[in-house]
Protein backbone atom coordinates (compact mmCIF):
# COMPACT_ATOMS: atom_id res chain seq x y z
CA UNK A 1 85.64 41.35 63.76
CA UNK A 2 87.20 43.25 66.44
CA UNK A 3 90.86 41.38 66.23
CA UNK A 4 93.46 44.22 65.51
CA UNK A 5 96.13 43.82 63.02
CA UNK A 6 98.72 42.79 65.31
CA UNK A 7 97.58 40.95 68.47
CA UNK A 8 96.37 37.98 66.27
CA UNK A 9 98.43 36.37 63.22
CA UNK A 10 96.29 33.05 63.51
CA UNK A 11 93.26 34.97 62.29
CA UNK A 12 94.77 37.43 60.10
CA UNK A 13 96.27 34.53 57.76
CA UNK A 14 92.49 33.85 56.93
CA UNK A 15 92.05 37.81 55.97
CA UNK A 16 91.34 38.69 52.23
CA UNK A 17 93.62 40.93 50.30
CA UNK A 18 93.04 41.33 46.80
CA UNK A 19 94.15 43.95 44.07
CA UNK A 20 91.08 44.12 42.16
CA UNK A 21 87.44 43.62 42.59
CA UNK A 22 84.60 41.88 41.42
CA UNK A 23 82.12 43.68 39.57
CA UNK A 24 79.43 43.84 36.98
CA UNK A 25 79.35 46.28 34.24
CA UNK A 26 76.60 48.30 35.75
CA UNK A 27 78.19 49.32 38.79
CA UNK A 28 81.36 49.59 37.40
CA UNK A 29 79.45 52.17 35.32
CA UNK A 30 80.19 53.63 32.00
CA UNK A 31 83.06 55.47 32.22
CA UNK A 32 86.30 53.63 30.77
CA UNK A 33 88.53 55.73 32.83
CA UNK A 34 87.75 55.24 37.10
CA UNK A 35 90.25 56.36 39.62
CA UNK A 36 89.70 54.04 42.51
CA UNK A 37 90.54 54.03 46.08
CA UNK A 38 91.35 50.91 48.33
CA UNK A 39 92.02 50.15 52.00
CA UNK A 40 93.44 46.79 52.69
CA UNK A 41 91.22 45.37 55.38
CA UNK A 42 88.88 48.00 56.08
CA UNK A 43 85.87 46.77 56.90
CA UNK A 44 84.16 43.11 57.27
CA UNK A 45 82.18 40.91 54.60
CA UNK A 46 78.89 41.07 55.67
CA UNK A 47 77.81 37.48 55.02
CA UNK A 48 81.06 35.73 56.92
CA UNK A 49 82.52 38.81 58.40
CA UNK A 50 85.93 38.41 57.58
CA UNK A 51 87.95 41.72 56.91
CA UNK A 52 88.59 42.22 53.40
CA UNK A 53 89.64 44.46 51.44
CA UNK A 54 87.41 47.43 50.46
CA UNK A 55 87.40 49.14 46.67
CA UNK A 56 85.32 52.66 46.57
CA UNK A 57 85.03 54.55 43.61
CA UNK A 58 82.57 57.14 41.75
CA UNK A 59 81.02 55.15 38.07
CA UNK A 60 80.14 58.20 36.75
CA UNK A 61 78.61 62.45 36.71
CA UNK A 62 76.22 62.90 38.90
CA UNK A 63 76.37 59.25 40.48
CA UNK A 64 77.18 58.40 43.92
CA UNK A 65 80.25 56.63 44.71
CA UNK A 66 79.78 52.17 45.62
CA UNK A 67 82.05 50.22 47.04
CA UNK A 68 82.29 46.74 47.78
CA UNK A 69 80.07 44.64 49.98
CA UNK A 70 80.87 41.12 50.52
CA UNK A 71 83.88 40.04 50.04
CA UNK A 72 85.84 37.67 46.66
CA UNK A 73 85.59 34.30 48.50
CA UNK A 74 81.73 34.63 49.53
CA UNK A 75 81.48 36.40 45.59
CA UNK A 76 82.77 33.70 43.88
CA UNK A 77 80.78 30.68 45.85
CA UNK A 78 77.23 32.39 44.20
CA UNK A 79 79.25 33.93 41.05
CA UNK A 80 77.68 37.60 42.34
CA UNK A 81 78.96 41.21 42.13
CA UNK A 82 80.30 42.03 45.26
CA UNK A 83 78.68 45.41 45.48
CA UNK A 84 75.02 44.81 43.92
CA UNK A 85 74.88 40.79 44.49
CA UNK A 86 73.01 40.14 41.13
CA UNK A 87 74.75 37.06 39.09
CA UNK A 88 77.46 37.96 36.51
CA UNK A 89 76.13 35.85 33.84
CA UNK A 90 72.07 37.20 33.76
CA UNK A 91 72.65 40.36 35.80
CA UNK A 92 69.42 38.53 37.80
CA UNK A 93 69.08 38.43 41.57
CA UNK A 94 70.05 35.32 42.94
CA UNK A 95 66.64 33.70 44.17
CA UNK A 96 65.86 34.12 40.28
CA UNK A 97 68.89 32.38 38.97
CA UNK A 98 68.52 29.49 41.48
CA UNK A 99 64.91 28.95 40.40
CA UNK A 100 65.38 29.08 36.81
CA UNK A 101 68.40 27.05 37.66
CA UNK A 102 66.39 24.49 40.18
CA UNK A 103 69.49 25.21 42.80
CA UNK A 104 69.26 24.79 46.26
CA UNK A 105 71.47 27.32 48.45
CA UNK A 106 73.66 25.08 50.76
CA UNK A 107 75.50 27.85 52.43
CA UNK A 108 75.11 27.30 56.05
CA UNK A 109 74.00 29.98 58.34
CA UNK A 110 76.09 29.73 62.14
CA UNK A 111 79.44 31.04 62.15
CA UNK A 112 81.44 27.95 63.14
CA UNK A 113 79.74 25.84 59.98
CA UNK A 114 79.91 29.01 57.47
CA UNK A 115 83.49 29.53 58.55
CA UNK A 116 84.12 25.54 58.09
CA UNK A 117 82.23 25.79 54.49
CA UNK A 118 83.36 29.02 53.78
CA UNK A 119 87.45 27.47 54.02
CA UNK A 120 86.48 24.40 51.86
CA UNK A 121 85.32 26.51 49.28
CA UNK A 122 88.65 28.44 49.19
CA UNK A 123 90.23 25.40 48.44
CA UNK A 124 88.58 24.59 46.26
CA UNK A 125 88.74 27.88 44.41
CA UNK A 126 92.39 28.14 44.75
CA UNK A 127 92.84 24.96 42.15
CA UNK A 128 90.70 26.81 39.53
CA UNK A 129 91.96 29.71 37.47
CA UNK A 130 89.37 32.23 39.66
CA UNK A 131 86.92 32.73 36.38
CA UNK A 132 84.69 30.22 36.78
CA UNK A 133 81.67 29.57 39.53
CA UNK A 134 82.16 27.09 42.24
CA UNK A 135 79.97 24.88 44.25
CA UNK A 136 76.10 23.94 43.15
CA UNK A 137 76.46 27.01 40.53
CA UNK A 138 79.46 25.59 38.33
CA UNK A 139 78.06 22.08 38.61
CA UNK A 140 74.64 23.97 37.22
CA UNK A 141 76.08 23.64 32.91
CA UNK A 142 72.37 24.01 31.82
CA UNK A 143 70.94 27.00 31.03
CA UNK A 144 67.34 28.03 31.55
CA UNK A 145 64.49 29.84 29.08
CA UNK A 146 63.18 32.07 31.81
CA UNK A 147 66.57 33.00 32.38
CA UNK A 148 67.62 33.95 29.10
CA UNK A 149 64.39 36.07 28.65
CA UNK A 150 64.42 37.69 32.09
CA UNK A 151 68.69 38.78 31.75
CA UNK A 152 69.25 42.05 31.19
CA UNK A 153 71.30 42.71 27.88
CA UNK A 154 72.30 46.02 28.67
CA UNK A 155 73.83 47.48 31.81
CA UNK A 156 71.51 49.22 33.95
CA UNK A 157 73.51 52.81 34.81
CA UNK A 158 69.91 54.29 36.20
CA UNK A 159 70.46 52.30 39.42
CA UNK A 160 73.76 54.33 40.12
CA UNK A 161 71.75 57.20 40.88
CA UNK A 162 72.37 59.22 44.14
CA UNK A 163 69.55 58.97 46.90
CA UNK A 164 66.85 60.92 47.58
CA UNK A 165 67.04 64.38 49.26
CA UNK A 166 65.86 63.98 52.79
CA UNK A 167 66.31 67.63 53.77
CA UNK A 168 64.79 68.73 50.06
CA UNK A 169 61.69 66.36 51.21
CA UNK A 170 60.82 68.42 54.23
CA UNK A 171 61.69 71.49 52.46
CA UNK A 172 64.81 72.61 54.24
CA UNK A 173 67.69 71.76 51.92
CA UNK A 174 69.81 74.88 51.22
CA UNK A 175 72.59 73.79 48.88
CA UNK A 176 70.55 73.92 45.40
CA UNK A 177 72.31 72.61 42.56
CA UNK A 178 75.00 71.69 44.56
CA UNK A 179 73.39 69.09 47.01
CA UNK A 180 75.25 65.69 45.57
CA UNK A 181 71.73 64.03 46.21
CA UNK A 182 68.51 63.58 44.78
CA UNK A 183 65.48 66.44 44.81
CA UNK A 184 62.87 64.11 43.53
CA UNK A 185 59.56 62.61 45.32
CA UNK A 186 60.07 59.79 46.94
CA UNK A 187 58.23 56.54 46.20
CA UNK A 188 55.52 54.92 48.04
CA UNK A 189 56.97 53.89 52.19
CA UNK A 190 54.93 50.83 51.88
CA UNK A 191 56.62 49.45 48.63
CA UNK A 192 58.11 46.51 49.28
CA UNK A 193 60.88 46.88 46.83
CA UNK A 194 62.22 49.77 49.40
CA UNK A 195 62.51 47.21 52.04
CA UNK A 196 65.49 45.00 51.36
CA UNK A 197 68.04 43.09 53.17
CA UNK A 198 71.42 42.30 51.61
CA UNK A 199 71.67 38.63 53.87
CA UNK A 200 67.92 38.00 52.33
CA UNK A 201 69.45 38.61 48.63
CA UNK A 202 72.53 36.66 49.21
CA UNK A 203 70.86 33.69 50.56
CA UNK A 204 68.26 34.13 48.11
CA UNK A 205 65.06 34.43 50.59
CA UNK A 206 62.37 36.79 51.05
CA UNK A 207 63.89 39.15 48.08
CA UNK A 208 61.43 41.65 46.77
CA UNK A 209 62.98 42.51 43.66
CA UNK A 210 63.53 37.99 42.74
CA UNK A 211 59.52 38.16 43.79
CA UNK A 212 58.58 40.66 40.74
CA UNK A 213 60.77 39.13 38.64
CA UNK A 214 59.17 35.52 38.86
CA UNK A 215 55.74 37.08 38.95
CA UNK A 216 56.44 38.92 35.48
CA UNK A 217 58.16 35.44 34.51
CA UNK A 218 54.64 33.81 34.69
CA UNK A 219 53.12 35.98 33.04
CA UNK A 220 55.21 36.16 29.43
CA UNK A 221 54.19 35.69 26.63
CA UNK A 222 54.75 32.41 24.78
CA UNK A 223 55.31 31.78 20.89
CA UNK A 224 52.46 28.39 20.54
CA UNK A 225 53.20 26.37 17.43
CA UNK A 226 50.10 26.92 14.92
CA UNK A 227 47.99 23.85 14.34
CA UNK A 228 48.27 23.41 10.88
CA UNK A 229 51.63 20.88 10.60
CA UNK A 230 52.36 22.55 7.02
CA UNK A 231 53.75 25.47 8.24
CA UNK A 232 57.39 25.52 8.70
CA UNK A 233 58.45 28.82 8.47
CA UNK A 234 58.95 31.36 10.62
CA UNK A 235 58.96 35.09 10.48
CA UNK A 236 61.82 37.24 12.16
CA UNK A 237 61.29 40.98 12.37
CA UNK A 238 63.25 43.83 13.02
CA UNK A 239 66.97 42.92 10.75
CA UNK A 240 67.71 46.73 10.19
CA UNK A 241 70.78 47.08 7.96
CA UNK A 242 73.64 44.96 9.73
CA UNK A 243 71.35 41.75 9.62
CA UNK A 244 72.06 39.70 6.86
CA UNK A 245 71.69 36.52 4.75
CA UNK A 246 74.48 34.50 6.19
CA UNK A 247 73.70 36.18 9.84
CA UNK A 248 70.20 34.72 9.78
CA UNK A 249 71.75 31.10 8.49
CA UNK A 250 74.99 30.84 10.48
CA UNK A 251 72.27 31.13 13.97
CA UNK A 252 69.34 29.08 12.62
CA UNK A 253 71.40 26.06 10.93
CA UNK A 254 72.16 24.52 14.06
CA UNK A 255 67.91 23.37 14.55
CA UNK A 256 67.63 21.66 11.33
CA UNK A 257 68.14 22.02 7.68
CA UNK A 258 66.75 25.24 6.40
CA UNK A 259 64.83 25.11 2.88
CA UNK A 260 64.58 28.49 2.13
CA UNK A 261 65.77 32.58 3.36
CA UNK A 262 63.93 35.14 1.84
CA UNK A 263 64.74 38.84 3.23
CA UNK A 264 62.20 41.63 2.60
CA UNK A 265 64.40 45.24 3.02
CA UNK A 266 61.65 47.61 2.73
CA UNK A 267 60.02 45.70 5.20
CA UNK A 268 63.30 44.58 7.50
CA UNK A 269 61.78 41.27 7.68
CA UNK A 270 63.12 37.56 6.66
CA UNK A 271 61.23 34.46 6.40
CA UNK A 272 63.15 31.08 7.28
CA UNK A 273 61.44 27.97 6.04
CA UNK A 274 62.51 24.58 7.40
CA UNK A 275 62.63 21.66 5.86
CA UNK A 276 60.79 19.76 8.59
CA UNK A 277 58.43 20.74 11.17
CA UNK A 278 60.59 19.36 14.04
CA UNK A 279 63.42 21.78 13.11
CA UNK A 280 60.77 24.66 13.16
CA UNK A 281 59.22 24.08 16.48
CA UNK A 282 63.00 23.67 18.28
CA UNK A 283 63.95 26.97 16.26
CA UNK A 284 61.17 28.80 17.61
CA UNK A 285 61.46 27.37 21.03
CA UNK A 286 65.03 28.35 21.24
CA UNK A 287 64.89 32.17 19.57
CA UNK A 288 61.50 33.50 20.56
CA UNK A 289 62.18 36.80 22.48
CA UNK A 290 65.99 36.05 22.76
CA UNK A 291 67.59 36.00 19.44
CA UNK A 292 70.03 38.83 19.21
CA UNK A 293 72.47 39.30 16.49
CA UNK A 294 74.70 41.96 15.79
CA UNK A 295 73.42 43.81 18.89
CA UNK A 296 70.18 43.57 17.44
CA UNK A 297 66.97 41.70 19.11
CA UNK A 298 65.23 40.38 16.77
CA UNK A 299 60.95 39.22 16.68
CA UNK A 300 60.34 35.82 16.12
CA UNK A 301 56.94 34.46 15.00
CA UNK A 302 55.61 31.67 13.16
CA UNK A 303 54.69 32.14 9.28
CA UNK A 304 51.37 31.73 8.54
CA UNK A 305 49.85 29.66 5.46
CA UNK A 306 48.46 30.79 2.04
CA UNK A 307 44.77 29.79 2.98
CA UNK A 308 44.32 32.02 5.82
CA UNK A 309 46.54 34.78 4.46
CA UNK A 310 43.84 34.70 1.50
CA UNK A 311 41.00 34.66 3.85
CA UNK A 312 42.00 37.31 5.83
CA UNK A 313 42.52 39.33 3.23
CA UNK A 314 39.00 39.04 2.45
CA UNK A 315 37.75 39.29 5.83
CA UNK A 316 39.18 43.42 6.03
CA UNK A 317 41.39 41.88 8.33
CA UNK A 318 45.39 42.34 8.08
CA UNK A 319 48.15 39.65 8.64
CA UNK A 320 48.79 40.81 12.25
CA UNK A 321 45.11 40.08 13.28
CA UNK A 322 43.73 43.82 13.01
CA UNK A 323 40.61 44.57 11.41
CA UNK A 324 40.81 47.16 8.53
CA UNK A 325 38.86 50.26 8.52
CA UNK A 326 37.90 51.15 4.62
CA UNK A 327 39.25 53.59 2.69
CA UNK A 328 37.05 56.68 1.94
CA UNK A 329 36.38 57.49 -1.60
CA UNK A 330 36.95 54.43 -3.19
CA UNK A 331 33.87 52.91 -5.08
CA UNK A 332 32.25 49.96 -3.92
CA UNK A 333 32.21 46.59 -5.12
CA UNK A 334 30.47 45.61 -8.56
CA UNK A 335 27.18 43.66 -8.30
CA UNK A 336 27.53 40.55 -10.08
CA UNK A 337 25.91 40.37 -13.59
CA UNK A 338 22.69 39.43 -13.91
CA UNK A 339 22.09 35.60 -15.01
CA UNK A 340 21.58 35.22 -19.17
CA UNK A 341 18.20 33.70 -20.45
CA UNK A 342 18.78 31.48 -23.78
CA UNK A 343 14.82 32.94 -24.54
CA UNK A 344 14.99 36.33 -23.85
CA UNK A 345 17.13 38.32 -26.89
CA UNK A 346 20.09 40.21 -26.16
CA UNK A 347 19.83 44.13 -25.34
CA UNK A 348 23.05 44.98 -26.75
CA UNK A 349 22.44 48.97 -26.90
CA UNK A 350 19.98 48.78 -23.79
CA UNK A 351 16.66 49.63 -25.46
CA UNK A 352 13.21 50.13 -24.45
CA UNK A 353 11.78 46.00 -25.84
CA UNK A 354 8.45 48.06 -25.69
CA UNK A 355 9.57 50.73 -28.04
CA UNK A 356 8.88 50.82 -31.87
CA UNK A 357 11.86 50.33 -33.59
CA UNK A 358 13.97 53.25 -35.04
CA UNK A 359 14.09 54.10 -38.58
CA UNK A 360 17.57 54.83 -39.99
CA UNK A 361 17.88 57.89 -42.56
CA UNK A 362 20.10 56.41 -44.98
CA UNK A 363 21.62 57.74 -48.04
CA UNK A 364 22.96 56.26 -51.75
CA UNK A 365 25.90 57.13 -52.35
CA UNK A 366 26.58 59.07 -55.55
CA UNK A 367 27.98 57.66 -58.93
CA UNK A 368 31.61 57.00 -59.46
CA UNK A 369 33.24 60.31 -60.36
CA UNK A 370 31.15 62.50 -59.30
CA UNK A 371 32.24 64.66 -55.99
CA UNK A 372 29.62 64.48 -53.11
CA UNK A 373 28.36 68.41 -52.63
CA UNK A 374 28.95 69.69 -49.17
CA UNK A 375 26.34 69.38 -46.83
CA UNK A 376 23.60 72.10 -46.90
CA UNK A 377 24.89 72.29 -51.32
CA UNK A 378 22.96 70.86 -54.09
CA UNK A 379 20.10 69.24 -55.10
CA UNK A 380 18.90 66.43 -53.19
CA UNK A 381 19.20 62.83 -54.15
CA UNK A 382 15.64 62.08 -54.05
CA UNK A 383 12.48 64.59 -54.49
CA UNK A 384 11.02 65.02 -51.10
CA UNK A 385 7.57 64.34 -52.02
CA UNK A 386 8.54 61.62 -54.39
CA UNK A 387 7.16 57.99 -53.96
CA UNK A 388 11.37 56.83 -53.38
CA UNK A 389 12.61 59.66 -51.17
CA UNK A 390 12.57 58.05 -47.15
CA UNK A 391 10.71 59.75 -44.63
CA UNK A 392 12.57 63.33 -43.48
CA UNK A 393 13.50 63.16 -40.06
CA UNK A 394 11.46 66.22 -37.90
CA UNK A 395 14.08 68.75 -36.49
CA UNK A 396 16.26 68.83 -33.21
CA UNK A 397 13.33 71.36 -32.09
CA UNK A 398 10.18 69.24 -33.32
CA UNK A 399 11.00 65.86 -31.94
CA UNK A 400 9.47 64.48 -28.79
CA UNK A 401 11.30 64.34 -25.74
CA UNK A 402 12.40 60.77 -25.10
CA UNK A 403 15.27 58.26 -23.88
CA UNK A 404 18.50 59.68 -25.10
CA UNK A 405 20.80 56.57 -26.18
CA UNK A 406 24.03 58.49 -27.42
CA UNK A 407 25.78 61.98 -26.86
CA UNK A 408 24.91 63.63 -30.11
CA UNK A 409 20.97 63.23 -29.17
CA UNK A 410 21.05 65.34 -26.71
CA UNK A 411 20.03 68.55 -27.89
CA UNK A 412 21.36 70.41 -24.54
CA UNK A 413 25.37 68.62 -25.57
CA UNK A 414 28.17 71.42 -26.72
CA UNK A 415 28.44 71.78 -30.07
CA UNK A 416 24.73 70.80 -31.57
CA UNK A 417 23.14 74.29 -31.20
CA UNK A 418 26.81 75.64 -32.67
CA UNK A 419 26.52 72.64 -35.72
CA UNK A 420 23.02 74.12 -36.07
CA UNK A 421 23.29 77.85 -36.11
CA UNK A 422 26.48 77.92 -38.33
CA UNK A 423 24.43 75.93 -40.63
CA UNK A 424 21.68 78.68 -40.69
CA UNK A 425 24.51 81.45 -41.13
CA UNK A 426 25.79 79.76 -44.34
C-alpha cells in the first residue's frame, strides 16, 4: 500500500503490529539461540496487502536468512507459517491438508470482499486466546489417515539452504569459499517443483509440491487384514531399548482388550494378540505406518497363523515371504525306509541271502581251576586231525577275497598285520 505513516490514521488503525512471529520449527531452524531483527510495518502481506510487521533472522551456519511473508491475521485464518505457508499441525502444504481434510477454501479473492472477510475474521480471532485455527480449519476436529502418514515428524532444516550460485553456474564467481550461496548444479528448468507461486500455495491451487504429495498418497502402501478370521495378533517391529511392556499396552488398550504381549529382545519385536478380531482390524487400521512411541516409529503388521508358518517352513520359504537359498555342506535329506515284508526274513547284519552261511570257530572253555595259557602257549584243546577238533580257519593270507562285514576283516585295517607279526616274533 502506498499510504504513508502519517497522512492516513483511518487506514493505519487496520495495520498489524505484533512482537513475535509465527513460525514452524523448520524455519525457525535448529539453533535455540536466534538474534532477530524487526521493522514495524515494513513491507505488505502479500495475500491482503496490509503492512505488517516484518521479522528477519538467520536459522542457522551456512543458511540464508527468512523472514516473514504474509502476515498473523491471513496466518492464523489457514493455521500456516507465515514464512513457508505449510500447516503447523502436519508441516503439509495446504492443498494437502484441505484434501485430506475435505475443506473448501472460502477466502475470497477481490480486495473489497477479502478486506470485508479478512476484518470478520479478526474478530473473530480476537475472542480466542490466538492458539487455535479459525474459520473452516478449527471447525475441521477430525483428523485424516493420509494426513497422519504424509506429516513430517521431523523438521526439515535441508530446505534452509542458501540458493544456487548463479555466477558459479556460468563460471564467473570469484569469491570461493566465501560466496554465502550455493556452488552446486542446478536442477532440471523444466521441473515443475521450481515453478511456484506463493498466492497458488496459500489458496491452495495449482501447487506443485500438494500435487506430488497426493500422487505419492495414492500410491502407499496399505496393511490388508489376512483372510483367515483366527488371527488376531499383530506384529510390531523395530522397539529398540526404550520400548517397553507397558509402552506397547498403555497405546494399544484403547482398540480393544488385549489377550496377550509377548516381547522378543534379540529380535526387538512384540507380538500383541487381541482378544477379538474387531479390536485387531481397528488397531491395525489406526497404527500402521504411524505408531511412534518414545520417538520411535514403529512397523506394524499382522501375525500370521501356525499352519502357514509350518508350511512355509517347509516350502524353503521364510516368514517375510523370501525364498531360502540352501546351505552348502549340509547332507541331504534321508530316503525313507524301505517298506517291511512279514515273508521275507530280517537282514539284521546285511548279508549276502545267497551266501553259505558262516561257520563260527568256537572254543570250550577250560576246567574250573585251571588258568587259560596265553594265546600262541600250550597245547591245544583238541588234536587237529582228531575226529572232535572243528575245522581250522585258513589264514588272513589264504582266504578268498570277499564282502568284508566288520573292521577286524579287513586285512588292509591298522593293527592286524602288527597283531600278526608280533605274534610271529614271540
Amino acid at each position: 500500500m502506498a499510504t504513508s505513516l502519517g497522512s492516513n490514521t483511518y487506514n493505519r488503525q487496520n495495520w498489524e503490529d505484533a512482537d513475535f512471529p509465527i513460525l514452524c520449527q523448520t524455519c525457525l531452524g535448529e539453533n535455540p539461540y536466534i538474534r532477530m531483527t524487526k521493522e514495524k510495518y515494513g513491507k505488505e502481506c502479500k495475500i491482503c496487502a496490509r503492512p505488517f510487521t516484518v521479522f528477519r533472522w538467520c536459522p542457522g551456519t551456512r543458511m540464508r536468512f527468512k523472514k516473514t511473508e504474509v502476515c498473523q491475521t491471513c496466518s492464523k485464518m489457514k493455521n500456516v507459517c507465515q514464512t513457508c505457508l505449510l500447516d503447523l499441525e502436519y508441516g503439509l502444504p495446504i492443498q494437502v491438508r484441505d484434501t485430506g481434510l475435505s475443506i473448501k477454501d472460502e477466502v475470497p479473492r477481490s480486495d473489497v470482499n477479502k478486506e470485508y472477510y479478512t476484518q470478520n475474521m479478526e474478530r473473530e480471532i480476537a475472542n480466542t486466546d490466538g492458539t487455535r485455527a479459525v474459520g473452516q480449519i478449527g471447525k475441521a476436529t477430525s483428523s485424516s489417515d493420509m494426513l497422519l502418514k504424509l506429516a513430517r515428524t521431523t523438521p526439515y532444516y535441508k530446505r534452509n539452504r542458501p540458493h544456487i550460485c548463479s555466477f558459479w553456474v556460468k563460471g564467473e564467481c570469484k569469491r570461493g569459499e566465501e560466496c554465502p550461496y550455493r556452488h552446486e548444479k542446478p536442477t532440471d528448468p523444466d521441473d515443475p517443483l521450481a515453478d511456484q507461486n506463493i498466492k497458488d500455495r496459500y489458496y491452495g491451487i495449482n501447487d506443485p509440491v500438494a500435487d506430488k504429495l497426493l500422487k505419492r498418497a495414492s500410491t502407499m502402501p496399505r496393511l490388508d487384514p489376512p483372510e483367515d478370521k483366527s488371527i488376531t495378533t499383530l506384529y510390531i517391529g523395530g522397539l529398540g531399548d526404550t520400548v517397553t511392556d507397558g509402552d506397547l499396552k498403555s497405546h494399544f488398550y484403547q482398540f480393544g482388550e488385549i489377550r496377550t504381549i509377548t516381547i522378543v529382545q534379540r529380535q526387538q519385536c512384540a507380538f500383541i494378540q487381541f482378544a477379538t478380531r474387531q479390536a485387531a482390524e481397528t488397531a491395525a487400521e489406526k497404527s500402521f505406518n504411524k505408531l511412534i512411541i518414545n520417538g520411535r516409529r514403529l512397523t506394524v503388521k499382522w501375525g500370521r497363523s501356525q499352519a502357514a508358518r509350518g508350511k512355509d517352513g517347509k516350502d524353503g520359504v521364510s516368514e517375510m515371504g523370501t525364498r531360502l537359498d540352501p546351505v552348502p555342506g549340509l547332507p541331504g535329506a534321508l530316503p525313507p525306509p524301505p517298506a517291511l515284508d512279514e515273508e521275507t526274513p530280517a537282514n539284521y547284519f546285511n548279508l549276502d541271502p545267497s551266501a553259505p552261511p558262516a561257520v563260527m570257530n568256537l572254543t570250550l572253555p577250560p576246567p574250573p581251576g585251571i588258568n587259560p595259557p596265553p594265546p600262541g602257549f600250550g597245547p591245544p584243546m583238541f588234536h587237529p586231525m582228531g575226529p572232535m577238533a572243528p575245522p581250522m580257519p585258513p589264514p588272513m593270507s589264504m582266504r578268498p577275497p570277499g564282502q568284508i562285514h566288520y573292521p577286524s576283516q579287513d586285512p588292509q585295517r591298522m593293527g592286524a598285520h602288527a597283531a600278526h607279526g608280533s605274534r610271529h616274533s614271540e
